[in-house]
C-alpha atoms as a PDB file:
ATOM      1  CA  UNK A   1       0.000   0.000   0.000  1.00  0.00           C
ATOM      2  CA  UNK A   2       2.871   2.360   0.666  1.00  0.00           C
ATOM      3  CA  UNK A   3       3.877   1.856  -2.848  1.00  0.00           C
ATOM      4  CA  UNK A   4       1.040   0.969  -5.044  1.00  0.00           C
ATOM      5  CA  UNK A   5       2.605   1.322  -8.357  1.00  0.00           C
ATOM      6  CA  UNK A   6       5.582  -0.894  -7.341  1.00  0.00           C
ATOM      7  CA  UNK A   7       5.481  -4.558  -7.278  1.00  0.00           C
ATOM      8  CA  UNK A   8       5.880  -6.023  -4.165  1.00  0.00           C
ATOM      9  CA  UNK A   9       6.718  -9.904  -3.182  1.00  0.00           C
ATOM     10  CA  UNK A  10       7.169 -11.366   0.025  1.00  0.00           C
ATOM     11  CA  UNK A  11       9.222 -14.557   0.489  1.00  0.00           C
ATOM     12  CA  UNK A  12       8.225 -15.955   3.352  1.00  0.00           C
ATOM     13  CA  UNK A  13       8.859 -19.659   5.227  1.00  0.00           C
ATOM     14  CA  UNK A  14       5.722 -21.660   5.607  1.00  0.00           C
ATOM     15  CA  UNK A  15       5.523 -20.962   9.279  1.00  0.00           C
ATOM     16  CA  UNK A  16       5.395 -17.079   9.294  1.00  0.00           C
ATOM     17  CA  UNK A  17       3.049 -17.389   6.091  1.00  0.00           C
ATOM     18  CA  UNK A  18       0.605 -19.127   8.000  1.00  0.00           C
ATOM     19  CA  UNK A  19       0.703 -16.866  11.312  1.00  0.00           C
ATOM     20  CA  UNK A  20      -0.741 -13.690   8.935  1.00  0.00           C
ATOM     21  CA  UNK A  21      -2.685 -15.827   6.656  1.00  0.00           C
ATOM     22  CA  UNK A  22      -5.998 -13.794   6.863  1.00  0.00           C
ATOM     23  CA  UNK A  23      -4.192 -11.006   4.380  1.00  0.00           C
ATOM     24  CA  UNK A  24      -4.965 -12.871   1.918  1.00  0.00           C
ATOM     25  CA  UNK A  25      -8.600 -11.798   2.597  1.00  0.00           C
ATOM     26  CA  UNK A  26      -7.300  -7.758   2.511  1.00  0.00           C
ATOM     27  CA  UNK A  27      -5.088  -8.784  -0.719  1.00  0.00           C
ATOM     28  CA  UNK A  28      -8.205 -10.227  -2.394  1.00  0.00           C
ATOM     29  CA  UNK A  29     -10.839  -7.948  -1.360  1.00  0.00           C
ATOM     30  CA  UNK A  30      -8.858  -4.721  -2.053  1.00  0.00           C
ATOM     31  CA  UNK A  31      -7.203  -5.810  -5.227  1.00  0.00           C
ATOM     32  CA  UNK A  32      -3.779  -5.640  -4.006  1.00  0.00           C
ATOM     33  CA  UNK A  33      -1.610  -7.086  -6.815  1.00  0.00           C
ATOM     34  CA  UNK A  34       1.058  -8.165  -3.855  1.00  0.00           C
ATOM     35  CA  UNK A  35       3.221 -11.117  -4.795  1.00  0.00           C
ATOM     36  CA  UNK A  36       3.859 -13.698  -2.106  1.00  0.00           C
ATOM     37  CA  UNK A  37       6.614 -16.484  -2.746  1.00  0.00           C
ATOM     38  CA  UNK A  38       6.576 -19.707   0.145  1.00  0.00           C
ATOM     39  CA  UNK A  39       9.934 -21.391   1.421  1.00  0.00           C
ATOM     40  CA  UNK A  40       8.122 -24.414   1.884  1.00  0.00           C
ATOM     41  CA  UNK A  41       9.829 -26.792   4.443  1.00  0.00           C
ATOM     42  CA  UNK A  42       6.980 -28.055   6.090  1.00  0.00           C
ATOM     43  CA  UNK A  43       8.906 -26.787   9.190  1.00  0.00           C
ATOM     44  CA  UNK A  44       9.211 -23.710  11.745  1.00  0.00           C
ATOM     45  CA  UNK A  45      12.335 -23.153   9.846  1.00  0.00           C
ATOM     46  CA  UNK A  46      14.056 -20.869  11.999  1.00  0.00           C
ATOM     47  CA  UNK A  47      12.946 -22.508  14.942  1.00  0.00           C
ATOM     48  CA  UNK A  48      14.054 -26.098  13.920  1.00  0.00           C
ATOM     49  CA  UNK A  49      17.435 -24.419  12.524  1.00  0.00           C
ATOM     50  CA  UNK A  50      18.267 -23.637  16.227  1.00  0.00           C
ATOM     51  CA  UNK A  51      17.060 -26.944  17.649  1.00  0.00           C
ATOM     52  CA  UNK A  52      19.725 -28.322  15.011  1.00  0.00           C
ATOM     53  CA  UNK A  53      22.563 -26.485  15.944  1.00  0.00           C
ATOM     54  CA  UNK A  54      21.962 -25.773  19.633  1.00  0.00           C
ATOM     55  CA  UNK A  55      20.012 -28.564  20.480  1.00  0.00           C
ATOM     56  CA  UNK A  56      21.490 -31.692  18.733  1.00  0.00           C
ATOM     57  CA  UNK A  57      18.354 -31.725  16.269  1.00  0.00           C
ATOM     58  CA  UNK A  58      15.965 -32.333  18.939  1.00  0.00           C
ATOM     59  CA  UNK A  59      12.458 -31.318  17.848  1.00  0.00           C
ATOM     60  CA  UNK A  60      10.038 -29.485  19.712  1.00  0.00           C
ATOM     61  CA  UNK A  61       6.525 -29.879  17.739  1.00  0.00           C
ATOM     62  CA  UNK A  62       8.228 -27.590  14.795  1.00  0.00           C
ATOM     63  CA  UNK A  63       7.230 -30.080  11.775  1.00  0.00           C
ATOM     64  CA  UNK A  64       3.884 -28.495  10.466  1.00  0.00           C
ATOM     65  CA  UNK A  65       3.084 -31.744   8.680  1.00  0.00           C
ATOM     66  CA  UNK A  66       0.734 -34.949   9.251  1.00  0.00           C
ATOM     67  CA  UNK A  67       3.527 -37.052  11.121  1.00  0.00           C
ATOM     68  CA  UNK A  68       1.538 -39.899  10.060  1.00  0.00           C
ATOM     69  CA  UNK A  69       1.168 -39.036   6.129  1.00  0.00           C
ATOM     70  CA  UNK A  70       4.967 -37.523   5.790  1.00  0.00           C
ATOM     71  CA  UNK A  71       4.305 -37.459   1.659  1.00  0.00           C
ATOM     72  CA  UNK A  72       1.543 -35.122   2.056  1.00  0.00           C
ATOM     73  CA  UNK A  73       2.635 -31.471   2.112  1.00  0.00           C
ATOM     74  CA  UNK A  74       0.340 -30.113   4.712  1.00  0.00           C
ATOM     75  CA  UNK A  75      -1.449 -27.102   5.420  1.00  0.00           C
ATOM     76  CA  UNK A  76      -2.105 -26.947   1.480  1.00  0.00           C
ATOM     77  CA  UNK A  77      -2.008 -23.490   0.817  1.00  0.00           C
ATOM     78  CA  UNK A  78      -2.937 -23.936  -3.121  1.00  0.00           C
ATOM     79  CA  UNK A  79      -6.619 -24.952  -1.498  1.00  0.00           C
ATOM     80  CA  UNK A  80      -6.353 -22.434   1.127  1.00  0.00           C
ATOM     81  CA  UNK A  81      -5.177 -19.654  -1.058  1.00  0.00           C
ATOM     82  CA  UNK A  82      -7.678 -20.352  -3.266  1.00  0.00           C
ATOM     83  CA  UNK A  83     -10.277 -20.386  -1.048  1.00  0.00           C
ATOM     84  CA  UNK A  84      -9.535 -16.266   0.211  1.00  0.00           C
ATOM     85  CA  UNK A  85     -10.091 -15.872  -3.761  1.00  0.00           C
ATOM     86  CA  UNK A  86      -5.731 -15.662  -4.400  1.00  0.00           C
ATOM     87  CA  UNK A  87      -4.154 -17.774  -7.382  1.00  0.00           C
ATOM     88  CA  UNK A  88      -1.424 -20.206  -6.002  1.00  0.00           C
ATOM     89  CA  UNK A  89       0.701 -22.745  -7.519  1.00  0.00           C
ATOM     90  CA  UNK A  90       3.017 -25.547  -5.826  1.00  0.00           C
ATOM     91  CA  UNK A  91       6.242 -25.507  -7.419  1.00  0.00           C
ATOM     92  CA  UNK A  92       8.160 -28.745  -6.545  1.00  0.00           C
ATOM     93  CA  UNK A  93      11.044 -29.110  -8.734  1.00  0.00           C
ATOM     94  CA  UNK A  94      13.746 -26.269  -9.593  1.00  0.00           C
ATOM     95  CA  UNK A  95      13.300 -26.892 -13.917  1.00  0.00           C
ATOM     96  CA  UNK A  96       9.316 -25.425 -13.234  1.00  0.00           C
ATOM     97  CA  UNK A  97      10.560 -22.276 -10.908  1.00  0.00           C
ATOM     98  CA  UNK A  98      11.435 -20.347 -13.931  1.00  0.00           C
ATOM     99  CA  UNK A  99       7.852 -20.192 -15.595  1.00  0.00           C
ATOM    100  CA  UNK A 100       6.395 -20.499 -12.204  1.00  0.00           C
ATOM    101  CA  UNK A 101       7.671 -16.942 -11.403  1.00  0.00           C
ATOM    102  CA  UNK A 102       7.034 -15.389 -14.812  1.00  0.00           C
ATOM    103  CA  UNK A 103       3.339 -16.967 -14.497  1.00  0.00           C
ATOM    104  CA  UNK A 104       3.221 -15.058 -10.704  1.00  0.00           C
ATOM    105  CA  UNK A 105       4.841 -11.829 -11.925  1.00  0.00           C
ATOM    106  CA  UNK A 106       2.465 -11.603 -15.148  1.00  0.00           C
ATOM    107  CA  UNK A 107      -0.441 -11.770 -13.124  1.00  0.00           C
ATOM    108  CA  UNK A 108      -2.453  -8.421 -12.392  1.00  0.00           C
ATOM    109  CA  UNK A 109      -3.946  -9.514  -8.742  1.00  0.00           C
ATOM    110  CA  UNK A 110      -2.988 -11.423  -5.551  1.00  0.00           C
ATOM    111  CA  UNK A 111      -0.204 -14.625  -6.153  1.00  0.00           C
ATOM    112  CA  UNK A 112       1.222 -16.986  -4.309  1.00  0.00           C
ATOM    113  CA  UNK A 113       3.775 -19.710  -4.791  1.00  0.00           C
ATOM    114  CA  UNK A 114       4.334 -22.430  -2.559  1.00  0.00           C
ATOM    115  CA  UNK A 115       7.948 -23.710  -3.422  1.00  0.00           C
ATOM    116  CA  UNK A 116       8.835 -26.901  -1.293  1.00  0.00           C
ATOM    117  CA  UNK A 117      12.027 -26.946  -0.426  1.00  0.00           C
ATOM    118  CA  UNK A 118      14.136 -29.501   1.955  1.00  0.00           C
ATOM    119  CA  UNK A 119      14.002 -29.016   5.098  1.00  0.00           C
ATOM    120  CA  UNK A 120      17.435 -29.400   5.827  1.00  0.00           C
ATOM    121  CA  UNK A 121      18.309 -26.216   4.426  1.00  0.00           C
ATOM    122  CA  UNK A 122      19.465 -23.574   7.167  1.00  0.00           C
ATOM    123  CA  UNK A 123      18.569 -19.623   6.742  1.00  0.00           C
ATOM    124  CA  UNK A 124      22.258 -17.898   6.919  1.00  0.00           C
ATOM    125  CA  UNK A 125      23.522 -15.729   8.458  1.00  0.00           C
ATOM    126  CA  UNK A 126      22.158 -15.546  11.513  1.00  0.00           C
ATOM    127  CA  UNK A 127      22.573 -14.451  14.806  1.00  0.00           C
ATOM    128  CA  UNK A 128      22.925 -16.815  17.800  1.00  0.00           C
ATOM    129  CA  UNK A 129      20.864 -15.391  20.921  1.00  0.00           C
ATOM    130  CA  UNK A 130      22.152 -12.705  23.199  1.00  0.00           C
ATOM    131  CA  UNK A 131      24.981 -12.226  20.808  1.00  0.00           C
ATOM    132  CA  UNK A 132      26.091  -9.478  18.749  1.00  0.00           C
ATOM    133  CA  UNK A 133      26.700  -8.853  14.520  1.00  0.00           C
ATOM    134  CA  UNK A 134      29.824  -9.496  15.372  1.00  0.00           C
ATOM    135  CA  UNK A 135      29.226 -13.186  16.234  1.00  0.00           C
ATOM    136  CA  UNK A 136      27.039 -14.094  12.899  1.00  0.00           C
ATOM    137  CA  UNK A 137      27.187 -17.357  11.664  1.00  0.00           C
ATOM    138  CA  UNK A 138      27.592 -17.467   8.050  1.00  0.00           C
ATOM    139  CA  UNK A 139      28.571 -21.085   7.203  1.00  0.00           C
ATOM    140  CA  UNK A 140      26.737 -24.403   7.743  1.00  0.00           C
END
C-alpha cells in the first residue's frame, strides 16, 4: 500500500506465512496485486534451525506436517489460497521455478507460490541469541 505502483513480493517460510494468513482476505478484497513467494519446508524453519545447531536436532513440535502421512505437504495453501479468492501454484522441482515466477509476476492480482524446499536447508547468516553482529554465523 505504501507503494502501489511498485510490485511487491514477500518470500516468506511456511511458518510465518501461515501466522498472517488472513491477508490474503485484505489482498483479495482490495485488489492488491502483492506477490507472495513460500519457502516451503513443512517446518518452523528458523525454529528447527536452532534446535539443530543448539540442540542436537531435537524437535520441539516444529514439523507443520501430518507425522503420520509424511508425503503429504500439509497445510495446502494452493486450497487455502484459493479459497480467500488468491491464485497459487506448488512448485516442486527447480526446472518449473522459472515459468512459475514469470506466471506469478504476469499476473495483475494477488499470487502466491508455494515452493517446497528440503528441510534441511538452514537460513544464513544468523545471529545466535544474546549475541552481537559481530558473532554471525555465516557457514553451515
Amino acid at each position: 500500500m505504501a507503494f502501489p505502483k511498485e510490485q511487491v513480493i514477500d518470500i516468506d517460510g511456511d511458518g510465518s506465512f501461515l501466522m498472517n494468513i488472513q491477508e490474503l482476505a485484505t489482498a483479495h478484497i482490495e485488489k492488491i496485486a502483492a506477490k507472495a513467494i513460500i519457502l516451503n519446508n513443512q517446518h518452523l524453519g528458523m525454529v528447527m534451525q536452532w534446535e539443530d545447531r543448539f540442540y542436537a536436532g531435537n524437535r520441539g513440535n516444529t514439523y507443520l506436517g501430518d507425522p503420520a502421512n509424511r508425503k503429504q505437504i500439509y497445510p495446502d495453501y494452493v486450497a487455502v489460497c484459493n479459497s480467500f479468492g488468491v491464485p497459487c501454484e506448488r512448485v516442486m522441482f527447480r526446472r518449473d521455478l522459472r515459468a512459475a515466477i514469470k506466471r506469478m509476476l504476469d499476473s495483475e492480482e494477488p499470487y502466491v507460490l508455494d515452493i517446497v524446499v528440503p528441510y534441511t536447508e538452514h537460513v544464513l547468516p544468523f545471529i545466535p541469541a544474546n549475541r552481537t553482529v559481530a558473532d554471525m554465523i555465516w557457514k553451515p
